[in-house]
PDB file of N, CA and C in Angstrom:
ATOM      1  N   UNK A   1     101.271  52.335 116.897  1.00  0.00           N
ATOM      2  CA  UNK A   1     100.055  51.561 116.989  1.00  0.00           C
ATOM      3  C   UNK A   1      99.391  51.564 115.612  1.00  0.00           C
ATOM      4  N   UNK A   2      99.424  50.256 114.859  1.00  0.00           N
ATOM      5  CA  UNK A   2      98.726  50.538 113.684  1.00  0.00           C
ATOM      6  C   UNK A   2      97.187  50.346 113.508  1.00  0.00           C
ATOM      7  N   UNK A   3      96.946  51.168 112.725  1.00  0.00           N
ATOM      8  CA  UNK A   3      95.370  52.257 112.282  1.00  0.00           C
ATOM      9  C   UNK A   3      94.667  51.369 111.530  1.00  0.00           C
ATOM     10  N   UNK A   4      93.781  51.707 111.649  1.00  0.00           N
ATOM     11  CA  UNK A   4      92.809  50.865 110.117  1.00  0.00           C
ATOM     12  C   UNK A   4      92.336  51.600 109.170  1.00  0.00           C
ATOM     13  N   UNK A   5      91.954  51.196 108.523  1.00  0.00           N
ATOM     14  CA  UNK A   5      91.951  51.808 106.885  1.00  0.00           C
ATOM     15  C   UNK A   5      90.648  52.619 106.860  1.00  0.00           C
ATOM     16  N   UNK A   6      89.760  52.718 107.825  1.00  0.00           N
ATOM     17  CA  UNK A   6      88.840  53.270 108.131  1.00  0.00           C
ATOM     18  C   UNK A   6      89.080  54.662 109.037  1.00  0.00           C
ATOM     19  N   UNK A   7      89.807  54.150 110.096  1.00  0.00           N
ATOM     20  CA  UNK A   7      90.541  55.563 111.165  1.00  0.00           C
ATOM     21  C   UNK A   7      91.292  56.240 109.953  1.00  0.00           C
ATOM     22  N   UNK A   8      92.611  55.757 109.268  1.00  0.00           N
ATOM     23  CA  UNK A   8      93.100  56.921 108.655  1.00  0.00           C
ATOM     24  C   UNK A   8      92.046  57.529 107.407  1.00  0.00           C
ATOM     25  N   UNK A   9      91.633  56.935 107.080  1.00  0.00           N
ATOM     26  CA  UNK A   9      90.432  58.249 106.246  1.00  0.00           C
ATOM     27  C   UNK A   9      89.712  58.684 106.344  1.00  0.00           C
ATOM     28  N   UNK A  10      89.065  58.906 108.056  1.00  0.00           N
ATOM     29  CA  UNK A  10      88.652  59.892 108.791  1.00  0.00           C
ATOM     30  C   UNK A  10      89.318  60.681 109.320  1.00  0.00           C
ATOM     31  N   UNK A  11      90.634  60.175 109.667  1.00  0.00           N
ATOM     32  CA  UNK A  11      91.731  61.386 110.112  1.00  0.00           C
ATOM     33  C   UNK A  11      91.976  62.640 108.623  1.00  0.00           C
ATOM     34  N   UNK A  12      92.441  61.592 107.522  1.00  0.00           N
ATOM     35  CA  UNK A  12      92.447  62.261 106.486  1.00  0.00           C
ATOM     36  C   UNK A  12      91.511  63.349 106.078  1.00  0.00           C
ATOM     37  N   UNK A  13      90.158  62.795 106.107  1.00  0.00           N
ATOM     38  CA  UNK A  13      89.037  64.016 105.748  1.00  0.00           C
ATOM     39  C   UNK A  13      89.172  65.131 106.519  1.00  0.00           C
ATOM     40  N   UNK A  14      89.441  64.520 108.077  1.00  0.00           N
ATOM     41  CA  UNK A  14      89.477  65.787 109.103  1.00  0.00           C
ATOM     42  C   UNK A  14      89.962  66.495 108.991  1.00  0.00           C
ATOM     43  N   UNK A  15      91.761  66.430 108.863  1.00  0.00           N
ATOM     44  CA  UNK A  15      92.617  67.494 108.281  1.00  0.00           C
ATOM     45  C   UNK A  15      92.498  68.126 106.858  1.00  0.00           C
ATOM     46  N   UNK A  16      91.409  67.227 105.773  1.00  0.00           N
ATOM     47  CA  UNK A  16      91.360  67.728 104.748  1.00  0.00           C
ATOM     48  C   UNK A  16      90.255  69.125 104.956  1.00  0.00           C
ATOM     49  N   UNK A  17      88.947  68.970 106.128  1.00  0.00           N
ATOM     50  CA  UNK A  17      88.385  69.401 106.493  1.00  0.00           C
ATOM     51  C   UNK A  17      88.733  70.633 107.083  1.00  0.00           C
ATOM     52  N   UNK A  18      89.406  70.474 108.006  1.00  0.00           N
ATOM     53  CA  UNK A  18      90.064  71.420 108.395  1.00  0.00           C
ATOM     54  C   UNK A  18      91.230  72.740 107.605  1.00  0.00           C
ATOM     55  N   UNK A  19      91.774  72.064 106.382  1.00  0.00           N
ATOM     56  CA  UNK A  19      92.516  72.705 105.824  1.00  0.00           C
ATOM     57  C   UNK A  19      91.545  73.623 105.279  1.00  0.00           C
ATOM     58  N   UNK A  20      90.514  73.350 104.455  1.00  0.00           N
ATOM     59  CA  UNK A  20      89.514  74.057 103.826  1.00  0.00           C
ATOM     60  C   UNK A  20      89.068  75.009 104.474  1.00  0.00           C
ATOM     61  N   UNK A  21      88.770  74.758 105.896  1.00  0.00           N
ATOM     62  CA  UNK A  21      87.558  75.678 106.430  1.00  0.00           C
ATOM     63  C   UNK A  21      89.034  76.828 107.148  1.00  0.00           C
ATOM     64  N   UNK A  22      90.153  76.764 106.988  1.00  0.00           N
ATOM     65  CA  UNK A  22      91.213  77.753 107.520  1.00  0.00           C
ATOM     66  C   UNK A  22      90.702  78.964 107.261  1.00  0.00           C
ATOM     67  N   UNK A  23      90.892  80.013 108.045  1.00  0.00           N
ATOM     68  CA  UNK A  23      90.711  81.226 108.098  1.00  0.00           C
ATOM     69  C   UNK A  23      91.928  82.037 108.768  1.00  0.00           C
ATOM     70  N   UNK A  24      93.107  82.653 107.868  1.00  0.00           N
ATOM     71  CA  UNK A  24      94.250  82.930 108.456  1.00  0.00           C
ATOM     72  C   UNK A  24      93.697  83.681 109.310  1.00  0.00           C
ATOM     73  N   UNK A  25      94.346  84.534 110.605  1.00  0.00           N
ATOM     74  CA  UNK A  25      94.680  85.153 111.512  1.00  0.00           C
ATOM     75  C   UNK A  25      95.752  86.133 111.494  1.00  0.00           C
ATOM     76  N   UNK A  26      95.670  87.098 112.024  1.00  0.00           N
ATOM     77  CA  UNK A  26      96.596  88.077 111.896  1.00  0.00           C
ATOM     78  C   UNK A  26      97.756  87.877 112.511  1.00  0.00           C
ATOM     79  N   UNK A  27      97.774  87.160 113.656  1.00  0.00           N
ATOM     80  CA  UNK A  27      99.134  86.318 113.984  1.00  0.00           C
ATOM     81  C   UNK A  27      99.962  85.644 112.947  1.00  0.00           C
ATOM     82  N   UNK A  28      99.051  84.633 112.012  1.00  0.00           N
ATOM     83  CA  UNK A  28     100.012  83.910 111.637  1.00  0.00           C
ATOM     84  C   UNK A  28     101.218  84.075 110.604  1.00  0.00           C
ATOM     85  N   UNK A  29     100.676  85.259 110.222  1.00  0.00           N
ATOM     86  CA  UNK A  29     101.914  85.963 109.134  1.00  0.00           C
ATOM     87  C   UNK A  29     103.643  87.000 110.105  1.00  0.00           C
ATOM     88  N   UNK A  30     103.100  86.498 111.471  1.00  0.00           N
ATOM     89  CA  UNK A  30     104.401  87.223 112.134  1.00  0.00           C
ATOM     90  C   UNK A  30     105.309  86.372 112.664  1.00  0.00           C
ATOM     91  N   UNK A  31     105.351  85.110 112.414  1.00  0.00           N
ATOM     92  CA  UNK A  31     106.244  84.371 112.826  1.00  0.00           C
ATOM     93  C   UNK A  31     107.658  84.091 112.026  1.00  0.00           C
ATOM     94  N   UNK A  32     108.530  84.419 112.363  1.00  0.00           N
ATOM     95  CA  UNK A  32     109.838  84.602 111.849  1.00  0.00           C
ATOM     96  C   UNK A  32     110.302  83.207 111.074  1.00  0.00           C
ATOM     97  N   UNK A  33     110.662  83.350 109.962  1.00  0.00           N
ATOM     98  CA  UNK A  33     111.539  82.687 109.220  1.00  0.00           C
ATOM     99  C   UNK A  33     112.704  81.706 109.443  1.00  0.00           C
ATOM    100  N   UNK A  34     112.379  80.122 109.518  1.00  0.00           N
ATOM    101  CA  UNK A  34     113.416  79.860 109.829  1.00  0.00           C
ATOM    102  C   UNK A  34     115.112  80.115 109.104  1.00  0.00           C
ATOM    103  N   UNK A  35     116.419  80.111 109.819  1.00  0.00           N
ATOM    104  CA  UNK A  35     117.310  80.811 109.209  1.00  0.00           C
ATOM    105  C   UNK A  35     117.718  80.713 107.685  1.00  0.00           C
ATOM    106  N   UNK A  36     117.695  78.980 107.446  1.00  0.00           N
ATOM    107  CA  UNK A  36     118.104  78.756 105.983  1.00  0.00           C
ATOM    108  C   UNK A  36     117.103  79.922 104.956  1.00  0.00           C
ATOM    109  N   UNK A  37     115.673  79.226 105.402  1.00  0.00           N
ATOM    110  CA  UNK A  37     114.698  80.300 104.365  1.00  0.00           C
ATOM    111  C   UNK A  37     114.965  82.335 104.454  1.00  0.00           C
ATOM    112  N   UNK A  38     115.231  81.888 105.363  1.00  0.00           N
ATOM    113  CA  UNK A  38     115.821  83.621 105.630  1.00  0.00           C
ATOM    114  C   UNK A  38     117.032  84.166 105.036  1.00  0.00           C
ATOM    115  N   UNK A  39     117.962  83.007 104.780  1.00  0.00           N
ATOM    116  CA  UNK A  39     119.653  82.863 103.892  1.00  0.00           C
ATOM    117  C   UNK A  39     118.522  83.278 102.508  1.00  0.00           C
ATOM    118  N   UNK A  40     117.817  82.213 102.149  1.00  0.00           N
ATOM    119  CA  UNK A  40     117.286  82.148 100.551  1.00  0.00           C
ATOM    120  C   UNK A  40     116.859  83.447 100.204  1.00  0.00           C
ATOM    121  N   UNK A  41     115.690  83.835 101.125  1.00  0.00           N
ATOM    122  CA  UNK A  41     114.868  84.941 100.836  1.00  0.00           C
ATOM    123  C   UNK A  41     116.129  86.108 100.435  1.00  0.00           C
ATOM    124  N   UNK A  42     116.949  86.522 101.637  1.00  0.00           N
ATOM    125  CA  UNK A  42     117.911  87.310 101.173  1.00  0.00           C
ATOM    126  C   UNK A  42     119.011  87.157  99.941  1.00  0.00           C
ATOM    127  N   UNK A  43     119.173  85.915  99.510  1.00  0.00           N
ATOM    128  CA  UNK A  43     119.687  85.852  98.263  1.00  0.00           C
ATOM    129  C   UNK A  43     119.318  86.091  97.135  1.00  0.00           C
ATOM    130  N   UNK A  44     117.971  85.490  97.333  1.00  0.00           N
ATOM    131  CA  UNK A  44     116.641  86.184  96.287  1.00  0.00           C
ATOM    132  C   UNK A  44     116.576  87.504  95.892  1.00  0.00           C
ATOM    133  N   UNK A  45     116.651  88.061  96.593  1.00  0.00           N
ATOM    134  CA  UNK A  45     116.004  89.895  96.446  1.00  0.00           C
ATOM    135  C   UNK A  45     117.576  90.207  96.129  1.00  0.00           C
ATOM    136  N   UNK A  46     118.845  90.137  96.912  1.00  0.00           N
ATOM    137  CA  UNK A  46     119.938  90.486  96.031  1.00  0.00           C
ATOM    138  C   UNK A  46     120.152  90.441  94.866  1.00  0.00           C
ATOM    139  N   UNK A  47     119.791  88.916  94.549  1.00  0.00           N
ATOM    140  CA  UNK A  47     119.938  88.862  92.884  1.00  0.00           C
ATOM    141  C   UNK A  47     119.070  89.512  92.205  1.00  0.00           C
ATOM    142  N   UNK A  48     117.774  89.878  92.696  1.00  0.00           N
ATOM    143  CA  UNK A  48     116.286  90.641  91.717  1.00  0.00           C
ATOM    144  C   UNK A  48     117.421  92.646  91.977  1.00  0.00           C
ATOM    145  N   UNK A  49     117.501  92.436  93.237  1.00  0.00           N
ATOM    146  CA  UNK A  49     118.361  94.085  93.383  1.00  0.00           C
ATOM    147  C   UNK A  49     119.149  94.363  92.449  1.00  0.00           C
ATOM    148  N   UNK A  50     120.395  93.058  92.059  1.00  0.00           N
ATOM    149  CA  UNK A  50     121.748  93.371  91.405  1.00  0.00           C
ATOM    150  C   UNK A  50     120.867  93.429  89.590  1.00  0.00           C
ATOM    151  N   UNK A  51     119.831  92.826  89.517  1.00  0.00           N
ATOM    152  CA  UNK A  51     119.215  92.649  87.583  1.00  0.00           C
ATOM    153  C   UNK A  51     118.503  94.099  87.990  1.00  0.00           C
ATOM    154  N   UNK A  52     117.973  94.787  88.757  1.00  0.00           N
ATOM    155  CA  UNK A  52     117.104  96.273  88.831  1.00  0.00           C
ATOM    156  C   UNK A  52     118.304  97.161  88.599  1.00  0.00           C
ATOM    157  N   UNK A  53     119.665  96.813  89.015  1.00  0.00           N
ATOM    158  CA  UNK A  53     120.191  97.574  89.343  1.00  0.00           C
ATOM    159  C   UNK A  53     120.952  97.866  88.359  1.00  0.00           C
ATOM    160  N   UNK A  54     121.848  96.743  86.964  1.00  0.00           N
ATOM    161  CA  UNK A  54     122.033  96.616  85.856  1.00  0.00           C
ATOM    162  C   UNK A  54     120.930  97.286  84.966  1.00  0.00           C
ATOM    163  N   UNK A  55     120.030  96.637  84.855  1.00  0.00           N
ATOM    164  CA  UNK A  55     118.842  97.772  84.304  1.00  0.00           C
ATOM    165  C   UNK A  55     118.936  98.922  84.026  1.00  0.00           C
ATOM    166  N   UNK A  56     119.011  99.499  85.311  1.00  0.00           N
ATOM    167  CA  UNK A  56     118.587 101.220  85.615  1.00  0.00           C
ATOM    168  C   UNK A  56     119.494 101.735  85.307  1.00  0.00           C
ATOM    169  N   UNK A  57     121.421 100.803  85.397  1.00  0.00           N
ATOM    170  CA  UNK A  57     122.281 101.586  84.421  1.00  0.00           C
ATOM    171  C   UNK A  57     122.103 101.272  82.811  1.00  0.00           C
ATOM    172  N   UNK A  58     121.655 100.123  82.477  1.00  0.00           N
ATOM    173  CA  UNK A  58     121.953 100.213  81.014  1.00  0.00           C
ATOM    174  C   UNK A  58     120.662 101.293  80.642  1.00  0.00           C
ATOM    175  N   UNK A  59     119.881 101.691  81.338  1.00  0.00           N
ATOM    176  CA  UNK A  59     119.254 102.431  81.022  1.00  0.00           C
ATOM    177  C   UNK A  59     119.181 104.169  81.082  1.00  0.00           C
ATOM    178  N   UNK A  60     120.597 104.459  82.079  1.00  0.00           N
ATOM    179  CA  UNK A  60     121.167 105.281  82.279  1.00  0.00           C
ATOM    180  C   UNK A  60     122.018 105.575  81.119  1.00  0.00           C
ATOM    181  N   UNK A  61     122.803 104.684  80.989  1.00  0.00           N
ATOM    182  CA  UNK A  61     124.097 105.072  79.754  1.00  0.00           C
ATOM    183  C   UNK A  61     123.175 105.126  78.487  1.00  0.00           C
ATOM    184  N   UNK A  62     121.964 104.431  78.100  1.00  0.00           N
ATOM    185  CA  UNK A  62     121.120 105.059  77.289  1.00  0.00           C
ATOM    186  C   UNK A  62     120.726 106.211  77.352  1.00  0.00           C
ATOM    187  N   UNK A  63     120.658 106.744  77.831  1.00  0.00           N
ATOM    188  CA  UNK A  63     120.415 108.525  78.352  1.00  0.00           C
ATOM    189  C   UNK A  63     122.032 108.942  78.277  1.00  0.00           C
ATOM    190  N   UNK A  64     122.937 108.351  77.800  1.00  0.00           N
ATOM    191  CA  UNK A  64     123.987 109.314  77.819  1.00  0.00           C
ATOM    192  C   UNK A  64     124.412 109.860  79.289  1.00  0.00           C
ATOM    193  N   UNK A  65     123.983 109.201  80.803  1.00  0.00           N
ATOM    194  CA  UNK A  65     124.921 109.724  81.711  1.00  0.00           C
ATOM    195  C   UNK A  65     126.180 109.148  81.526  1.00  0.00           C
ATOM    196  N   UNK A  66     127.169 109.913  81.926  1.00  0.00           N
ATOM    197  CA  UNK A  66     128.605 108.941  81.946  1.00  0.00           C
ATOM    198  C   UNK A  66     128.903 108.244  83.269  1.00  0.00           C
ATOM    199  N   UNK A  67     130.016 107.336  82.640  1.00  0.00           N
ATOM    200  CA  UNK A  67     130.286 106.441  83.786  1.00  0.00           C
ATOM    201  C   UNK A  67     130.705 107.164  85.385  1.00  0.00           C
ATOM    202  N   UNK A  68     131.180 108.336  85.382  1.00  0.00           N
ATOM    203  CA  UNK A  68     131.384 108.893  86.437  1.00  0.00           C
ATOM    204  C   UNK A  68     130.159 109.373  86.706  1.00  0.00           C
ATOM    205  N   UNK A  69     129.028 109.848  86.313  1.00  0.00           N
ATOM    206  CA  UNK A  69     128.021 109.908  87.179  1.00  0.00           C
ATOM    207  C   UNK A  69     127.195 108.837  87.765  1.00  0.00           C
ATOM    208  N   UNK A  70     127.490 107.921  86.919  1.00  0.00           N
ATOM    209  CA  UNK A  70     127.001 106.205  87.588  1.00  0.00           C
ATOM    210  C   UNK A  70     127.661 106.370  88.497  1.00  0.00           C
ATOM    211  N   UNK A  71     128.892 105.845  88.616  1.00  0.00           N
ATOM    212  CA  UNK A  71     129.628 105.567  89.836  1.00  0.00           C
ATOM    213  C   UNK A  71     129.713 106.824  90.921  1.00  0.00           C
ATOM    214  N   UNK A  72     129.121 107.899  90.958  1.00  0.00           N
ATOM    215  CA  UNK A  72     129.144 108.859  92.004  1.00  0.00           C
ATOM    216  C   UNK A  72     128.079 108.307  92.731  1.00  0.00           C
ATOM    217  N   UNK A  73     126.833 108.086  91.749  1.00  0.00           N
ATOM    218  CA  UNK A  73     125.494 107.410  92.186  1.00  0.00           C
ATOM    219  C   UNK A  73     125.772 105.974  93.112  1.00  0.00           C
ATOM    220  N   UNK A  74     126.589 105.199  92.462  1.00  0.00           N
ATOM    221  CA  UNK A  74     127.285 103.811  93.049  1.00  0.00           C
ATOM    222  C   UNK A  74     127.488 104.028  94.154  1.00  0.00           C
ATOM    223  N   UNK A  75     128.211 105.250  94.502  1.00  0.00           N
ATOM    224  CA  UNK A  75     129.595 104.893  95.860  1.00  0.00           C
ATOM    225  C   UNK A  75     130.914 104.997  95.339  1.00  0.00           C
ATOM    226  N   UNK A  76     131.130 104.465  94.264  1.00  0.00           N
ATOM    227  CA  UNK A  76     132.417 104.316  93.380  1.00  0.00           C
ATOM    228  C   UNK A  76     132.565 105.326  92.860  1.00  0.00           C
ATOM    229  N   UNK A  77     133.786 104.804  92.223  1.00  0.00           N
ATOM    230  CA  UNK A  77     134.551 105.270  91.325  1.00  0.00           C
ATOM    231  C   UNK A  77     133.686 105.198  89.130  1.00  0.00           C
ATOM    232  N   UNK A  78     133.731 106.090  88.639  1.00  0.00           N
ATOM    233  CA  UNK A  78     133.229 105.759  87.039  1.00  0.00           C
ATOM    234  C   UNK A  78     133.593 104.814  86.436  1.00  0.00           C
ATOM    235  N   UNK A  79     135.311 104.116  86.797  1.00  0.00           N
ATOM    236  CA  UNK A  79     135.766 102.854  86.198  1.00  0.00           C
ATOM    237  C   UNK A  79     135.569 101.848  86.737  1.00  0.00           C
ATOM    238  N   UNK A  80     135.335 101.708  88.554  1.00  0.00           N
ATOM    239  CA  UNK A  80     134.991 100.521  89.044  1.00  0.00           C
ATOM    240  C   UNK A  80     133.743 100.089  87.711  1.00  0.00           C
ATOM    241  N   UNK A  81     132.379 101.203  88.568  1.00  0.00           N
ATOM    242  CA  UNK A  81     131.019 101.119  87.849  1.00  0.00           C
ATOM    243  C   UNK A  81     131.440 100.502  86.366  1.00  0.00           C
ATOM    244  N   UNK A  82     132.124 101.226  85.352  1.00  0.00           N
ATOM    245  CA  UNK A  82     132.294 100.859  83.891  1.00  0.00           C
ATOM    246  C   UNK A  82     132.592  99.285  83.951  1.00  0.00           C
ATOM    247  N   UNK A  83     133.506  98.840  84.607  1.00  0.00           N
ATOM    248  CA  UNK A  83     134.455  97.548  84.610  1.00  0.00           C
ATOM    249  C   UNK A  83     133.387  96.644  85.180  1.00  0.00           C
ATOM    250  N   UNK A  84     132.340  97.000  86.074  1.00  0.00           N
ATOM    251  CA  UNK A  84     131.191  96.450  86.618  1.00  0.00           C
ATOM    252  C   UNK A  84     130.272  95.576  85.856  1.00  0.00           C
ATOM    253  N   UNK A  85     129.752  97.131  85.585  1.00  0.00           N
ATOM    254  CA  UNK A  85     128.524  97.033  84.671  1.00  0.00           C
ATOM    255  C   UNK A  85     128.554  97.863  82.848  1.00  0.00           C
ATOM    256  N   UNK A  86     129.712  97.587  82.333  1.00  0.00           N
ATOM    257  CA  UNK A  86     129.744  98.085  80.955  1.00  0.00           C
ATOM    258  C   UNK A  86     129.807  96.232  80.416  1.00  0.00           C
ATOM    259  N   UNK A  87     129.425  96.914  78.874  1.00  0.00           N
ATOM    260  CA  UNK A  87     129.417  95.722  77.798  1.00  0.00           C
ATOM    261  C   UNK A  87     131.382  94.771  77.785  1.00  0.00           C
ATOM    262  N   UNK A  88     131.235  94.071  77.619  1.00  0.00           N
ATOM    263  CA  UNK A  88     132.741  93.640  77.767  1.00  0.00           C
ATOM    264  C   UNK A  88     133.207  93.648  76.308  1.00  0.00           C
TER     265      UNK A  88
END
């Protein structure tokens, strides 16, 4: 049903109105993620995890731990870790 140019920019103000006067709720931050954004989010923080995690070794082998104590820390092995995360 088409509007007139008068109705939609009272609708407009309304919702503009409304956006303004929002006052979140403690509900509205618990509603779950749809899945794609939930794929992203978790890809996100992997990649920020895997650059913290490069970091904290190049900042390790600056301290002189060796690669076998990285990789005990890892899970691994000292040469996985080295072959990982050493300079090529």
């Amino acid at each position: 049903m088409p509007r007139s140019l008068a109705e939609l920019i009272a609708n407009a103000d309304a919702l503009a109105d409304a956006f303004e006067n929002y006052e979140p709720q403690p509900g509205d931050f618990d509603a779950p993620l749809p899945p794609l954004m939930a794929v992203k989010l978790a890809a996100y923080r992997r990649a920020q995890a895997e650059k913290d995690l490069a970091e904290a070794i190049s900042q390790a082998r600056d301290a002189q731990l060796s690669w076998r104590e990285l990789g005990e820390a890892l899970g691994t092995s000292g040469e996985a870790a080295r072959q990982r995360y050493g300079v090529a």
